[in-house]
Protein backbone atom coordinates (compact mmCIF):
# COMPACT_ATOMS: atom_id res chain seq x y z
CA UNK A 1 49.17 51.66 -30.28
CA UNK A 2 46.87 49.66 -27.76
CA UNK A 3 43.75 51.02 -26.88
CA UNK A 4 41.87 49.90 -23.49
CA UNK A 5 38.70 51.40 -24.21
CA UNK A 6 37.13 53.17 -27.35
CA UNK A 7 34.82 56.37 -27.09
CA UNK A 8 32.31 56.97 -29.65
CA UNK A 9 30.47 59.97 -29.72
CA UNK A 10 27.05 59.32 -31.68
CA UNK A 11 24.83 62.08 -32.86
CA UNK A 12 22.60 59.77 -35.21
CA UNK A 13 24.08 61.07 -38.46
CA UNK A 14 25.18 59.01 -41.32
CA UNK A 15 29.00 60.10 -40.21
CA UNK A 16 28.45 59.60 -36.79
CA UNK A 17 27.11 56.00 -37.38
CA UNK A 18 30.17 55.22 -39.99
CA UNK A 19 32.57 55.96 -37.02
CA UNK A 20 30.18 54.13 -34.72
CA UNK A 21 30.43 51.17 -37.04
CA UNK A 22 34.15 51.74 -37.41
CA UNK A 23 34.93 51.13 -33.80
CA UNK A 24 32.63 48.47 -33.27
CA UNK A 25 35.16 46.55 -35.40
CA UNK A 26 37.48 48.04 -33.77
CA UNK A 27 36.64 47.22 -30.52
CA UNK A 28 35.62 43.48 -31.24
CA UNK A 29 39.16 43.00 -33.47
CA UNK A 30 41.26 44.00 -30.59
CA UNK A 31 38.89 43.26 -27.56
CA UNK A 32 38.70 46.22 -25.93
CA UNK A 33 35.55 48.35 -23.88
CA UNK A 34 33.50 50.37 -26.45
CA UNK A 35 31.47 53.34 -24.73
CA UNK A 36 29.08 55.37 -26.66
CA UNK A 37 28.56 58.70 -25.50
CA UNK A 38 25.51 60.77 -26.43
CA UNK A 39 24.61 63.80 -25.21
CA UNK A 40 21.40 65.22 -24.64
CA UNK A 41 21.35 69.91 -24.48
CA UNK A 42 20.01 71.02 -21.24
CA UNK A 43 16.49 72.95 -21.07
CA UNK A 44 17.48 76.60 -21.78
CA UNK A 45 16.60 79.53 -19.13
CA UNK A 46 13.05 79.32 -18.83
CA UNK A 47 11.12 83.32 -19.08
CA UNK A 48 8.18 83.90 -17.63
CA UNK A 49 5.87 83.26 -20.28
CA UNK A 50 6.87 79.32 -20.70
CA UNK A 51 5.68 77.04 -18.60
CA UNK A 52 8.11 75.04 -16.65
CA UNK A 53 6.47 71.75 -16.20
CA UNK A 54 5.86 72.10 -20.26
CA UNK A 55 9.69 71.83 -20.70
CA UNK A 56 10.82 69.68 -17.85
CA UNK A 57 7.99 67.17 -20.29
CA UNK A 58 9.82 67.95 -23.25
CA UNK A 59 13.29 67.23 -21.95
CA UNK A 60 12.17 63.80 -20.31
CA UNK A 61 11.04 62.98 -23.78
CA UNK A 62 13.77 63.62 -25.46
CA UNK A 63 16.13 61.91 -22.94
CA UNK A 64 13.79 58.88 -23.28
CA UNK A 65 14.02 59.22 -26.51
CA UNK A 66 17.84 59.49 -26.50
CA UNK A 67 18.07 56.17 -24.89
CA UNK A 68 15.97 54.29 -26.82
CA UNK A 69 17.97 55.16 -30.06
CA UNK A 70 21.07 53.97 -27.81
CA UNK A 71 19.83 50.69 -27.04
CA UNK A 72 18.37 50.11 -30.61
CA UNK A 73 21.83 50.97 -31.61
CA UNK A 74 23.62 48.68 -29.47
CA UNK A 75 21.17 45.54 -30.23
CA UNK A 76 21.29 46.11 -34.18
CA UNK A 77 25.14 45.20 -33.69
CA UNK A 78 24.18 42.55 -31.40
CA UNK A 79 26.32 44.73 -29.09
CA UNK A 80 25.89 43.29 -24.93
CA UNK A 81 24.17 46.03 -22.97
């Protein structure tokens, strides 16, 4: 079968990177587009007693956060951006 395009969802555990590693050789052996797909949980309903702008911190942090370990990911394979 000929793939156009590989998926890889990454979650940062050790599986997770194995199959991230996996079709990174993959994707260079056959030459085909490698996405990486991470995904970050939305804030949960906010009550009354938490302070919005508290969480709306939190969750750019994490997202930040997210995309860093992306990038580093990418670069350690020497993967273009």
């Amino acid at each position: 079968m000929v793939f156009k395009r590989i998926i890889s969802p990454v979650d940062f555990s050790n599986s997770s990177l194995s199959a991230f590693q996996a079709a990174v050789e993959m994707a260079r052996r056959d030459s085909v587009e490698l996405l990486v797909l991470h995904v970050v949980e939305g804030p949960p309903i906010i009550s009354e007693w938490f302070p919005a702008e508290g969480l709306a911190k939190a969750v750019v942090q994490i997202e930040e956060s997210a995309h860093q370990a992306v990038e580093t990911l990418w670069q350690d394979r020497s993967l273009p951006i």
